[in-house]
C-alpha atoms as a PDB file:
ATOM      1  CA  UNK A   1    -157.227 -36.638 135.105  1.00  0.00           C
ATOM      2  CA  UNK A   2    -155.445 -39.786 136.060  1.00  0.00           C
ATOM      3  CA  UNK A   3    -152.947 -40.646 137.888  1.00  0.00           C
ATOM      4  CA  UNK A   4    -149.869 -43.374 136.899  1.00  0.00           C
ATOM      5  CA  UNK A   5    -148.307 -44.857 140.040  1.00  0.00           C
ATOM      6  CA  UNK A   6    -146.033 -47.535 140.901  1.00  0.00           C
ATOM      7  CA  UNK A   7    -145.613 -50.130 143.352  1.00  0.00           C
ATOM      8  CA  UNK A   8    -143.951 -53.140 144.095  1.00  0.00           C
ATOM      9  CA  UNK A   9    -144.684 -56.209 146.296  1.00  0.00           C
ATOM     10  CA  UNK A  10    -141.871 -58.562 146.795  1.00  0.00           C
ATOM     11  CA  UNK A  11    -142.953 -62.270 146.943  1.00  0.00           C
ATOM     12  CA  UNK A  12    -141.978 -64.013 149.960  1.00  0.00           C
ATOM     13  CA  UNK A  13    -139.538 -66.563 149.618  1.00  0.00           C
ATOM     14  CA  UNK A  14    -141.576 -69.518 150.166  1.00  0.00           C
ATOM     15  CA  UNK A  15    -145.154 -69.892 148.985  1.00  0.00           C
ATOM     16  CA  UNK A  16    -146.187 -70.498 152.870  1.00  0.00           C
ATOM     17  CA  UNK A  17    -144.232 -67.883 154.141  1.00  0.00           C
ATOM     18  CA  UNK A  18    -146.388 -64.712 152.867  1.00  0.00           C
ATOM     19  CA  UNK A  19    -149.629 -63.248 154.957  1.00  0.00           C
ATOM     20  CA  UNK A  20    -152.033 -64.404 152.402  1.00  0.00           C
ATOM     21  CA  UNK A  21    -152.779 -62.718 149.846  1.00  0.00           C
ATOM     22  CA  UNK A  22    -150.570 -59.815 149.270  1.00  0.00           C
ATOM     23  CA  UNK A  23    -151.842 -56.917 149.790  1.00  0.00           C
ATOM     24  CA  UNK A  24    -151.176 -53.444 147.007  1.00  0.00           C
ATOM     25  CA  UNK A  25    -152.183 -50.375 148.344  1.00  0.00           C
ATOM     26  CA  UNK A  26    -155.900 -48.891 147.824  1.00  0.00           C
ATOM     27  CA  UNK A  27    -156.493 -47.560 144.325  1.00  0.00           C
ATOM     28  CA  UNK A  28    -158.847 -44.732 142.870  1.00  0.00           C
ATOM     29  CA  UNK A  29    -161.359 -45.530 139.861  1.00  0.00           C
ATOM     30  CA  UNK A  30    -159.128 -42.676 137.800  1.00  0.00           C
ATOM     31  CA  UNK A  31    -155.560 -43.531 138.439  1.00  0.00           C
ATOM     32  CA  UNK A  32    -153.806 -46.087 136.425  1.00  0.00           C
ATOM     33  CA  UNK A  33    -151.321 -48.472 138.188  1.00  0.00           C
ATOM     34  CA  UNK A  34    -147.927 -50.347 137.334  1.00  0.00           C
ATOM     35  CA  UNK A  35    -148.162 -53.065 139.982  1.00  0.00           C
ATOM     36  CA  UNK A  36    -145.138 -55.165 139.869  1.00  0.00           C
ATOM     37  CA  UNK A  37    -144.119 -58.444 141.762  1.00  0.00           C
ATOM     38  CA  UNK A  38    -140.512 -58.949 142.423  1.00  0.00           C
ATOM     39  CA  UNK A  39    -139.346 -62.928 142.485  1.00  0.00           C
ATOM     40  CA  UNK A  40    -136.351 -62.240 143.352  1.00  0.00           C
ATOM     41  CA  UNK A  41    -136.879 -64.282 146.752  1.00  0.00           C
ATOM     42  CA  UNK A  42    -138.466 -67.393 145.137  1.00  0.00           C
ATOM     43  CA  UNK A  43    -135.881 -67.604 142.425  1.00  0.00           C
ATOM     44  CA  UNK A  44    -133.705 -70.565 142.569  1.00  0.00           C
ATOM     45  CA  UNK A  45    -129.886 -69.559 142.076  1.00  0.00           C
ATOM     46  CA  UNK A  46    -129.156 -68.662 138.582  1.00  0.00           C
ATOM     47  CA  UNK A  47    -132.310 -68.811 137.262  1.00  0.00           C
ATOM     48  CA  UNK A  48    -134.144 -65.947 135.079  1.00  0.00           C
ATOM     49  CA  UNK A  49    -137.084 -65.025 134.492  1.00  0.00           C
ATOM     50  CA  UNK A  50    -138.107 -65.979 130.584  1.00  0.00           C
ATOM     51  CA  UNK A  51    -142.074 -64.694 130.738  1.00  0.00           C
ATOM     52  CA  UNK A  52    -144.949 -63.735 132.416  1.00  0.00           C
ATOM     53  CA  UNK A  53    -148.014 -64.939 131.903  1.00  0.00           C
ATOM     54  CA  UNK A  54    -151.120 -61.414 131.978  1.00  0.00           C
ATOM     55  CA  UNK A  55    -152.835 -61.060 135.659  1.00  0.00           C
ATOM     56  CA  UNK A  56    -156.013 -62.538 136.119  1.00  0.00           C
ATOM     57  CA  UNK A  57    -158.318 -59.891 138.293  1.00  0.00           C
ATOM     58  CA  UNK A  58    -161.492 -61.391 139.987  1.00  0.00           C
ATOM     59  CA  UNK A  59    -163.537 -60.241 142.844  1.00  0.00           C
ATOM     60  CA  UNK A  60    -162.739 -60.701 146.548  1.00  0.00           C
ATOM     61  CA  UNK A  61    -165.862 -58.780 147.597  1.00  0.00           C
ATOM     62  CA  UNK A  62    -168.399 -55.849 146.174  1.00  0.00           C
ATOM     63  CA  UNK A  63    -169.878 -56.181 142.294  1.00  0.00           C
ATOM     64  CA  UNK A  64    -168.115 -56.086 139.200  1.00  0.00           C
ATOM     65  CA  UNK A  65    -169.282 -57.871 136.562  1.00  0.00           C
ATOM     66  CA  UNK A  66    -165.871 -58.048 134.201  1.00  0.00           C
ATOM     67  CA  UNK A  67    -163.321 -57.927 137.159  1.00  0.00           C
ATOM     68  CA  UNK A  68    -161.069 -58.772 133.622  1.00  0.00           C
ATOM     69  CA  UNK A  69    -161.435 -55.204 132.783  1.00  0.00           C
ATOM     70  CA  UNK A  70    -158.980 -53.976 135.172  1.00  0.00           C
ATOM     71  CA  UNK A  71    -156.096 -55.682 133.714  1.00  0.00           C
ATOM     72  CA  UNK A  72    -154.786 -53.515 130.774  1.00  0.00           C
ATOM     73  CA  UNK A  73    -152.150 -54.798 128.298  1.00  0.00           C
ATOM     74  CA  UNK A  74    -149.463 -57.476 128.100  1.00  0.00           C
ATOM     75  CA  UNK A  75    -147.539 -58.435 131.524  1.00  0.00           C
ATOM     76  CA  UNK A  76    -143.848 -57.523 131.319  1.00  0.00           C
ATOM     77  CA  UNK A  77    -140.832 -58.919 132.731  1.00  0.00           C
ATOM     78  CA  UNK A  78    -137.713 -56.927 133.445  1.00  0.00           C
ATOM     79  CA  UNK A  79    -135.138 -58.568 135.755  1.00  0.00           C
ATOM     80  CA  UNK A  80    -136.396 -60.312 138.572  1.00  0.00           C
ATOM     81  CA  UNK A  81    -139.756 -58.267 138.432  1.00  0.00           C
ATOM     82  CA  UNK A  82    -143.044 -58.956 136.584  1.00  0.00           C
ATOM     83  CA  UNK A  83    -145.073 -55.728 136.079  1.00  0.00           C
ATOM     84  CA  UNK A  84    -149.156 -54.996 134.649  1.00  0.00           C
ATOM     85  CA  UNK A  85    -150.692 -52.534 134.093  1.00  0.00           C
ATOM     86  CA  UNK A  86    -154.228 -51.867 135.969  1.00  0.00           C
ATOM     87  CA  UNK A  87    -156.797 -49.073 135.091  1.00  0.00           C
ATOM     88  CA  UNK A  88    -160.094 -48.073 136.450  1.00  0.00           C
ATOM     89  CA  UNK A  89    -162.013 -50.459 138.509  1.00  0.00           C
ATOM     90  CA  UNK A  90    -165.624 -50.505 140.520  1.00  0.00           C
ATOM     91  CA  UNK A  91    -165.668 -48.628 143.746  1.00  0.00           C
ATOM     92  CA  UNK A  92    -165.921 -50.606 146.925  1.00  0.00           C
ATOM     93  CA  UNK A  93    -164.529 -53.737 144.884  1.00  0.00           C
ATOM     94  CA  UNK A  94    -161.924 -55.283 146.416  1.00  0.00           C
ATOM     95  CA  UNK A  95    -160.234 -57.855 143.425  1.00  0.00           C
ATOM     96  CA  UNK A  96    -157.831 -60.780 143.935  1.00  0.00           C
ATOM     97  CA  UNK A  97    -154.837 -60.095 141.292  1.00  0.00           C
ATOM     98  CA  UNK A  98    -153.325 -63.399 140.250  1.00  0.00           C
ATOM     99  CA  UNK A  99    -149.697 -63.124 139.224  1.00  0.00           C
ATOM    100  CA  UNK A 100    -147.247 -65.419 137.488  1.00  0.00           C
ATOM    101  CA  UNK A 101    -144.124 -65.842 135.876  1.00  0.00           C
ATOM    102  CA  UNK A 102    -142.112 -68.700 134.550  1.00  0.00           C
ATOM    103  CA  UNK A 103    -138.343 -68.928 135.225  1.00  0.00           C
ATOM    104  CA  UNK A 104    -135.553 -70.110 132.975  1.00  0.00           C
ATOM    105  CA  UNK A 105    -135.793 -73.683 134.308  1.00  0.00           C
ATOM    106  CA  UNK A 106    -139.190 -73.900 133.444  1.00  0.00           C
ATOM    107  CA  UNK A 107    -140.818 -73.800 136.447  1.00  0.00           C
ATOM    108  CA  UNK A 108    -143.761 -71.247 137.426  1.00  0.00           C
ATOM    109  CA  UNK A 109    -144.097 -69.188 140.178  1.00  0.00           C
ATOM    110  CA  UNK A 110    -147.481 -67.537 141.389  1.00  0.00           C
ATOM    111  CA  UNK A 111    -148.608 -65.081 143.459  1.00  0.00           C
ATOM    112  CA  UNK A 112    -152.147 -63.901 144.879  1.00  0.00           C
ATOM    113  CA  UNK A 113    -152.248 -59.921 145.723  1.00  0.00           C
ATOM    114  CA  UNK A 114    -155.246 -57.906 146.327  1.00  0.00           C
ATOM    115  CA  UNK A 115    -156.402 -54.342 145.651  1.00  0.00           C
ATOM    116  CA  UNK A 116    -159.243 -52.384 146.781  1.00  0.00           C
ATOM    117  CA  UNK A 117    -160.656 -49.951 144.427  1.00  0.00           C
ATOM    118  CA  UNK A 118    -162.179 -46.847 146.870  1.00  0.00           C
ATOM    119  CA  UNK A 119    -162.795 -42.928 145.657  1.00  0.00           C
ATOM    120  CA  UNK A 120    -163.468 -42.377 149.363  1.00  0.00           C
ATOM    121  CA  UNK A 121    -159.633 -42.691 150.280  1.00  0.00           C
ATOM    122  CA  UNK A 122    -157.480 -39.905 150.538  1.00  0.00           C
END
């Protein structure tokens, strides 16, 4: 059976300022994740967020051959946050999740996260 969870990362306020890349905590092949980045930190005063553009998944380490897979659906936005949906995965990949969203004053703001895929982990 799987397993929905949530979780948030919020983006530093600065794009030098994070520990690069962002890191989401370990995920099992069967659950299905809402990972969500929160802007709220990069967002210049009295901006919104208009849209987000989907994640882009690719592999950091271990063999998947459609790293693409992982990302399921349309990204959302809902306040400051950008949310996607992730579901199954290769165990003992670790992917790079490329985020983005574009604020109200047009400009675009992008984060790099990564999540390790492991059935091993309790």
């Amino acid at each position: 059976m799987a397993v929905t969870a949530y979780e948030t990362i919020i983006a530093p306020s600065r794009p030098g300022d994070e520990a690069f890349p962002q890191v989401f905590r370990t995920k099992r092949v069967s659950e299905v994740l809402f990972l969500a980045v929160d802007w709220v930190n990069r967002m210049p005063s009295g901006t919104t967020l208009s849209s987000a553009t989907n994640w882009v998944a690719t592999v950091k380490s271990g063999t998947d051959g459609s790293p693409s897979s992982i990302i399921s659906g349309s990204a959302a936005v809902s306040g400051s946050l950008t949310t996607q949906k992730i579901t199954a995965g290769t165990d003992g990949v670790v992917y790079y999740l490329e985020a983005a969203a574009v604020t109200s004053d047009a400009q675009t703001l992008e984060l790099l996260c990564e999540l390790t895929v492991d059935d091993a982990e309790s």
